[in-house]
C-alpha atoms as a PDB file:
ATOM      1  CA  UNK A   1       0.000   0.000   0.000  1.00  0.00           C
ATOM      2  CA  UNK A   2       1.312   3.561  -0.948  1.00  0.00           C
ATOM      3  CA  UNK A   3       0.845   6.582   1.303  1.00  0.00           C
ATOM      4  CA  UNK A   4      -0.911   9.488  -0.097  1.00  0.00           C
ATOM      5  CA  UNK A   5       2.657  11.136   0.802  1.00  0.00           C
ATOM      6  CA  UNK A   6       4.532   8.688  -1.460  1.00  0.00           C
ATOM      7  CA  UNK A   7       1.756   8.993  -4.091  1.00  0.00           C
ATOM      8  CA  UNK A   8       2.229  12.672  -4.602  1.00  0.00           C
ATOM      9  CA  UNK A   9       6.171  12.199  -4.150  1.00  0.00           C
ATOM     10  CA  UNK A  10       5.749  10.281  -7.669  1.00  0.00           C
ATOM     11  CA  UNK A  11       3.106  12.343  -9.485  1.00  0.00           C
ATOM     12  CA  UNK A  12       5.202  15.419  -8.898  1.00  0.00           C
ATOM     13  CA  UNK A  13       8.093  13.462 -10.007  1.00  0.00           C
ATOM     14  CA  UNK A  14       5.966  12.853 -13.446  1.00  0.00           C
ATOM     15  CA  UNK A  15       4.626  16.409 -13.486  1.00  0.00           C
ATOM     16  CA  UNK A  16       8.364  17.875 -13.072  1.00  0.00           C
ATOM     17  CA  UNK A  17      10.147  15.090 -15.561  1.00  0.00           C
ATOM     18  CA  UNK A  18       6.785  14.683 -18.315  1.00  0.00           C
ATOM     19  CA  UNK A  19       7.498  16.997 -21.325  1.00  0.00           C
ATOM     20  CA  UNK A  20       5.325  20.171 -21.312  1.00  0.00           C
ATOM     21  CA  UNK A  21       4.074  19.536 -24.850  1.00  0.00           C
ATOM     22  CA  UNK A  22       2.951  15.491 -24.244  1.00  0.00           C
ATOM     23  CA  UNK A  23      -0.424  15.992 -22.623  1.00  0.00           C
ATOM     24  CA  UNK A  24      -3.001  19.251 -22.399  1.00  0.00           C
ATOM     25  CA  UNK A  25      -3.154  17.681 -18.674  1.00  0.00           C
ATOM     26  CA  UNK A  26      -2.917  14.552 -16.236  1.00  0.00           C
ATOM     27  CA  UNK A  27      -6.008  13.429 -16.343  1.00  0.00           C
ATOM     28  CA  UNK A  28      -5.532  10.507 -14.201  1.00  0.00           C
ATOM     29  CA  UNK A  29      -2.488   9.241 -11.631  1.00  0.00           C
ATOM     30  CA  UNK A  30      -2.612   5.538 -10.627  1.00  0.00           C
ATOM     31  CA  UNK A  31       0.014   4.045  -8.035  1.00  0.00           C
ATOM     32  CA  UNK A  32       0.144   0.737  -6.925  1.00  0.00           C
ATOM     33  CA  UNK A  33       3.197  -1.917  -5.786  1.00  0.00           C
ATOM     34  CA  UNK A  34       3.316  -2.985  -9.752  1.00  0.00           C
ATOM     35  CA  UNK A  35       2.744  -0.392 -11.814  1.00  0.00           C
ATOM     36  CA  UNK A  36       2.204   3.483 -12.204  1.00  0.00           C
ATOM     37  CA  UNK A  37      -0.154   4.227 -14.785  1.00  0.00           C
ATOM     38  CA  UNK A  38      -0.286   7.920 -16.443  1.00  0.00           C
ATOM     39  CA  UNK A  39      -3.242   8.780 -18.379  1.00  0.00           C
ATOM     40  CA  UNK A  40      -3.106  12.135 -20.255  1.00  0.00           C
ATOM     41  CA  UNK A  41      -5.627  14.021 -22.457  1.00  0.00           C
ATOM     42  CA  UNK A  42      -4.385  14.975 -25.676  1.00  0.00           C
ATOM     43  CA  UNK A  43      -6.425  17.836 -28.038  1.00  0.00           C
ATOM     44  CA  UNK A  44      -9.681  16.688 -30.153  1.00  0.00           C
ATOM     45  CA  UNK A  45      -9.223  16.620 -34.405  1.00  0.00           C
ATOM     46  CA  UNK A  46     -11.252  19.443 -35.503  1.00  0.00           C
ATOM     47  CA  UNK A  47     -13.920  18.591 -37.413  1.00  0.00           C
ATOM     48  CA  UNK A  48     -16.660  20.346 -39.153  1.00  0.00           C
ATOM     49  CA  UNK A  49     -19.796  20.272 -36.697  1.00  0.00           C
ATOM     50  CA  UNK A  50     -22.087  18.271 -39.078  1.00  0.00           C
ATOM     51  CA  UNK A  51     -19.716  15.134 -38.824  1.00  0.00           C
ATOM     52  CA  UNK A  52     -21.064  12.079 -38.597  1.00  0.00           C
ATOM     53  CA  UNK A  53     -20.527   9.580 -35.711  1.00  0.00           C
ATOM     54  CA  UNK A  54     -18.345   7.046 -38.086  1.00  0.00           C
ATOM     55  CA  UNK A  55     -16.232  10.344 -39.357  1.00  0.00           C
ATOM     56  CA  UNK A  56     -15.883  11.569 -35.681  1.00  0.00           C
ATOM     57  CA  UNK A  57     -15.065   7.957 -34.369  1.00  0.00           C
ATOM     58  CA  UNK A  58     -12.571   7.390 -37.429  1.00  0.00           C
ATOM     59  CA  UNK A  59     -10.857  10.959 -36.435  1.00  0.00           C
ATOM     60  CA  UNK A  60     -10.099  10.362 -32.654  1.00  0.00           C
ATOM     61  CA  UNK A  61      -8.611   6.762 -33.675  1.00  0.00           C
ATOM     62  CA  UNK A  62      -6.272   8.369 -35.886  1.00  0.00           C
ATOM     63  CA  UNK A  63      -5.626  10.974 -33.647  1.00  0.00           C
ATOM     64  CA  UNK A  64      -4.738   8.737 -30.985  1.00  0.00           C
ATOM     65  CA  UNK A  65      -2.656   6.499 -33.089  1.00  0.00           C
ATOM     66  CA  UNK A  66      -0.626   9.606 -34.010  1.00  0.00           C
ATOM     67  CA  UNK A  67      -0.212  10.922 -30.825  1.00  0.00           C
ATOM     68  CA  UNK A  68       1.064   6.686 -29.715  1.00  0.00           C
ATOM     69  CA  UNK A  69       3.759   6.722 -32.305  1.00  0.00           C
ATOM     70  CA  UNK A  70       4.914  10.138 -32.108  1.00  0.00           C
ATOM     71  CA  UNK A  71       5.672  10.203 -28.705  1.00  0.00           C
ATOM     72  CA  UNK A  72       6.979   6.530 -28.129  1.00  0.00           C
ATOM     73  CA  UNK A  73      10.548   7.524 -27.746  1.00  0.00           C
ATOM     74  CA  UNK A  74      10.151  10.657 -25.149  1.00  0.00           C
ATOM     75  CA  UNK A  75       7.214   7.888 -23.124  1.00  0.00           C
ATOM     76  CA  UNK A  76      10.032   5.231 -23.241  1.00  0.00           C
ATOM     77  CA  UNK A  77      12.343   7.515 -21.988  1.00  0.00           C
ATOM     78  CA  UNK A  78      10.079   8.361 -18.569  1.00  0.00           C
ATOM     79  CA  UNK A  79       9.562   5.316 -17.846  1.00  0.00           C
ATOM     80  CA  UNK A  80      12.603   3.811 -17.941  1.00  0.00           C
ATOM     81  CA  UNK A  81      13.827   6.579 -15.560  1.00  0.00           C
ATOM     82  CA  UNK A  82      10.881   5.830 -13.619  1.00  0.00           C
ATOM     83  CA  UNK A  83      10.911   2.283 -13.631  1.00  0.00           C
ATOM     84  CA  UNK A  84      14.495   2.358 -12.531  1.00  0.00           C
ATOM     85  CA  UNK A  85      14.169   4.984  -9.500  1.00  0.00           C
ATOM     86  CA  UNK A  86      10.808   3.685  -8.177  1.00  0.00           C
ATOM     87  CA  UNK A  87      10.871   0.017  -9.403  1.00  0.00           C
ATOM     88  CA  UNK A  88       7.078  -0.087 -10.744  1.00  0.00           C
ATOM     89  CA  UNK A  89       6.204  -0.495 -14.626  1.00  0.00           C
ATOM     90  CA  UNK A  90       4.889   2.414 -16.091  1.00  0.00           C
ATOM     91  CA  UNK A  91       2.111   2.081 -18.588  1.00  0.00           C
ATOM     92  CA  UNK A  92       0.357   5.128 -20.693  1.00  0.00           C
ATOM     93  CA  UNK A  93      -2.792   5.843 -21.447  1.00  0.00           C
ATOM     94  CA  UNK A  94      -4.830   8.793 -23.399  1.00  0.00           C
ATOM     95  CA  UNK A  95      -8.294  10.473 -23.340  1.00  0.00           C
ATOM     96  CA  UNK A  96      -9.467  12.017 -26.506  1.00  0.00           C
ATOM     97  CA  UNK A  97     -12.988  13.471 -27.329  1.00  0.00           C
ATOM     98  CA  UNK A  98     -14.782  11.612 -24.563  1.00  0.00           C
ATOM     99  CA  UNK A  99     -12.320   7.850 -25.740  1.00  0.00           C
ATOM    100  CA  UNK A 100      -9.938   6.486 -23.449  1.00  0.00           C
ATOM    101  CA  UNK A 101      -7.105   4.032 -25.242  1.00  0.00           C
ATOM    102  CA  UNK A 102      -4.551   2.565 -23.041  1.00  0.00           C
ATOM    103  CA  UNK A 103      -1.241   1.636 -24.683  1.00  0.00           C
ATOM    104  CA  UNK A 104       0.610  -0.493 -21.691  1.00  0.00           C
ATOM    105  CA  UNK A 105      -0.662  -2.013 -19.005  1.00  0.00           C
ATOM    106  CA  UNK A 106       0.583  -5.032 -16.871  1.00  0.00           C
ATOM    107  CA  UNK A 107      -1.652  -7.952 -15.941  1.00  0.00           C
ATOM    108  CA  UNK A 108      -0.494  -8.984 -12.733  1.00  0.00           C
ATOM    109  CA  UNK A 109      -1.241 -12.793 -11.582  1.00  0.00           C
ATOM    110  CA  UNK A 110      -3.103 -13.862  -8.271  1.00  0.00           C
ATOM    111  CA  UNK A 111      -2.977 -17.014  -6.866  1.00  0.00           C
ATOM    112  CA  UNK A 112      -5.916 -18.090  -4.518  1.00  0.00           C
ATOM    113  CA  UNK A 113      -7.363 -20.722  -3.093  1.00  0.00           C
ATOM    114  CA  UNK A 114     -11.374 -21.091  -3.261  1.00  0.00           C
ATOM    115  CA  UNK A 115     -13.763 -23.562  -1.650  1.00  0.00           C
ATOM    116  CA  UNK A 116     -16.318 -25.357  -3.926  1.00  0.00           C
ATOM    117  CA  UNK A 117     -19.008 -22.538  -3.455  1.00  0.00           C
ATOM    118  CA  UNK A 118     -16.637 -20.040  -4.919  1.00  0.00           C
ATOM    119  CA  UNK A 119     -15.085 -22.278  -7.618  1.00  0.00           C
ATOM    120  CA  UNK A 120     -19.294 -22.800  -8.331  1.00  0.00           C
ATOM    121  CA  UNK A 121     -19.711 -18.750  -8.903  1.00  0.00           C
ATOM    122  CA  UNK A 122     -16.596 -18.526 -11.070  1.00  0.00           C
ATOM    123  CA  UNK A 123     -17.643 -21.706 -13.294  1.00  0.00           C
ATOM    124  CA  UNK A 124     -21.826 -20.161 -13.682  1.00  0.00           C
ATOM    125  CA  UNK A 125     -20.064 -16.924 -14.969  1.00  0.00           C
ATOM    126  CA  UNK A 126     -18.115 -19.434 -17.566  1.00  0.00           C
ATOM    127  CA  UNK A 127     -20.876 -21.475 -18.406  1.00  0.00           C
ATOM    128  CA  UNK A 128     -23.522 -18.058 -18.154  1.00  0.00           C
ATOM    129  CA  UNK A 129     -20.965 -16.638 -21.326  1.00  0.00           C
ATOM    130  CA  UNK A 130     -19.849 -13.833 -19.267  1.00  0.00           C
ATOM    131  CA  UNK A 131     -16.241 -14.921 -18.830  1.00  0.00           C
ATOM    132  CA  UNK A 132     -13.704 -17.526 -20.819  1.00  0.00           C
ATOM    133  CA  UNK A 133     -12.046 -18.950 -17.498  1.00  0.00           C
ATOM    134  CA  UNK A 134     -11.843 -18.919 -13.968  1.00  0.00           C
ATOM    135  CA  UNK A 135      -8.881 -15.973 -13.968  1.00  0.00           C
ATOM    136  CA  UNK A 136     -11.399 -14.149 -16.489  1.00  0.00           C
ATOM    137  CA  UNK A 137     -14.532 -14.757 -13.962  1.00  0.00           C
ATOM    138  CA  UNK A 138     -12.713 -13.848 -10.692  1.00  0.00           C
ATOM    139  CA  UNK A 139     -11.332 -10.703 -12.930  1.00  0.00           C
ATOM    140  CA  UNK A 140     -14.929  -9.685 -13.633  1.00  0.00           C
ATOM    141  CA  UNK A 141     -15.759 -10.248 -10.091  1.00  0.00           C
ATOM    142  CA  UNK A 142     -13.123  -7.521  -9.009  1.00  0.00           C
ATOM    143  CA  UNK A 143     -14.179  -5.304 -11.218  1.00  0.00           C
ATOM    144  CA  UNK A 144     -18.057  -5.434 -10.299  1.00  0.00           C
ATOM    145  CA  UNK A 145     -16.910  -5.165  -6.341  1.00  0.00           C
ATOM    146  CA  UNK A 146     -14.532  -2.189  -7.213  1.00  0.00           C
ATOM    147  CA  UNK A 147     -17.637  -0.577  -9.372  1.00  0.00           C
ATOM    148  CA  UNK A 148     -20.166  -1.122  -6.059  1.00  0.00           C
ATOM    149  CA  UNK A 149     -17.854  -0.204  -3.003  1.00  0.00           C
ATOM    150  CA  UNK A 150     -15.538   2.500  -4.525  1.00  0.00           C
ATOM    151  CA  UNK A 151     -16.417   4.797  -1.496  1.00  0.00           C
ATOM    152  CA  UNK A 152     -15.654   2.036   1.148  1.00  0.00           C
ATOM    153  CA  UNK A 153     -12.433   1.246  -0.441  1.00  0.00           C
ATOM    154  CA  UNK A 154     -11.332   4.500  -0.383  1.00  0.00           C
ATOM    155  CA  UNK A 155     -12.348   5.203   2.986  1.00  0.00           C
ATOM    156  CA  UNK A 156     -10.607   1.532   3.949  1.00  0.00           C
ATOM    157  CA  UNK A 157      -7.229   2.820   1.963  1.00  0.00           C
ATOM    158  CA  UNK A 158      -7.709   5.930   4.555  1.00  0.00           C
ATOM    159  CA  UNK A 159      -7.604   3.960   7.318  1.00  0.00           C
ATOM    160  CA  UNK A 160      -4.328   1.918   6.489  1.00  0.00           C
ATOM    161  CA  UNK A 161      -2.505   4.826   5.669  1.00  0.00           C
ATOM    162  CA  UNK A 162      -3.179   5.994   9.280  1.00  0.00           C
ATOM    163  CA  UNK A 163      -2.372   2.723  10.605  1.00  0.00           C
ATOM    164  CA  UNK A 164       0.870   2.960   8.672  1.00  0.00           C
ATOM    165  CA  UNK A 165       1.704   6.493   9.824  1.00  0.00           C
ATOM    166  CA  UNK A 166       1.434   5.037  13.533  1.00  0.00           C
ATOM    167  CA  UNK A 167       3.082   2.105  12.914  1.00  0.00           C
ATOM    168  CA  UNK A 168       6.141   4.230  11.701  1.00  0.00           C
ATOM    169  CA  UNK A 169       6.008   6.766  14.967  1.00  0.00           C
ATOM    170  CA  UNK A 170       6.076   3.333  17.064  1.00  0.00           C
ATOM    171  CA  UNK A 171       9.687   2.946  19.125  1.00  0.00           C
ATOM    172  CA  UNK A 172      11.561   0.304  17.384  1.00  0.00           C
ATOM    173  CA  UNK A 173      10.775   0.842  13.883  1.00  0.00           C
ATOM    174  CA  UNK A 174      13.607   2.325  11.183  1.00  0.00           C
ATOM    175  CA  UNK A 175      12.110   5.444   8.570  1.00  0.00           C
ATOM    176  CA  UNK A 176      10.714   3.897   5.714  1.00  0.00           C
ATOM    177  CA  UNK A 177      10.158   4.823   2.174  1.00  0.00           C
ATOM    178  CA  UNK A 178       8.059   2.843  -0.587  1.00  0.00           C
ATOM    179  CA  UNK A 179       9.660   5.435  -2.864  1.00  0.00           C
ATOM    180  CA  UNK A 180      13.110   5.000  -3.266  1.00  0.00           C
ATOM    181  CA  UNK A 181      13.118   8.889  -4.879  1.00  0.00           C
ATOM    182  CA  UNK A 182      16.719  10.024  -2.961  1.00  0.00           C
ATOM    183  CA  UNK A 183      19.005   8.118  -4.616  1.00  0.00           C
END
């Protein structure tokens, strides 16, 4: 878990080391122990204002595919600094006219262990169409919790970060820093 301390340690890192010209802003600033994930919005094609959804849909693609290749080399460049001084993986990601295209992103595995009842859930969702496999099912289960509880998890992420900031004030316990940023 990252402190929100350590989390805006490495988005002013970003904001100081991104180019000015990448993004029109940071729309979004993800942290976790795998991966930093930098999501930037980048300006519209103009386009008459009778265009039709297909020409309007066609435009942003492009435009996002242009903005991907075009800045490759200075994106590479950040994140290899920043993969080296805080040892995530740093994936990118754009918003343009309302889209949102992510060019790198790690999946991370998870290994559990799950009773029969569980197993049962994950193998209806499989057999119900809505996922391929058990890692697919469990996956989708995440991601409907996350949708449902977003303002208990935040408040729960709260709570550890003041159980962490206690922790480190107790008397045998060395400074700590889940950002190795002085080096």
């Amino acid at each position: 878990m990252i402190t929100t301390e350590q989390h805006e340690k490495l988005r002013g890192w970003f904001a100081g080391r991104l180019p000015d010209d990448l993004f029109e802003e940071v729309t979004e600033f993800t942290v976790d122990r795998e991966e930093i994930t930098v999501i930037g919005r980048i300006p519209e094609p103009r386009l008459a204002e009778d265009a039709s959804a297909a020409e309007r849909g066609a435009a942003l693609k492009a435009r996002i595919e242009e903005f991907r290749e075009r800045t490759r080399e200075a994106r590479i460049e950040v994140a290899q600094e920043a993969e080296h001084r805080f040892r995530r993986k740093v994936s990118w990601g754009v918003e343009c006219g309302g889209e949102r295209a992510m060019f790198t992103h790690i999946a991370a595995p998870v290994m559990t262990r799950l009773r029969q009842p569980e197993r049962q859930v994950l193998d209806t969702l499989i057999a119900g169409g809505v996922a391929r496999s058990r890692s697919d099912a469990l996956a989708w289960c995440v991601r409907l919790v996350q949708r449902h509880t977003d303002d208990w998890l935040t408040e729960l992420r709260e709570s550890l970060e003041q159980v962490q900031r206690v922790r480190a004030q107790g008397p045998d316990t060395e400074p700590e820093d889940a950002t190795p940023d002085d080096e």
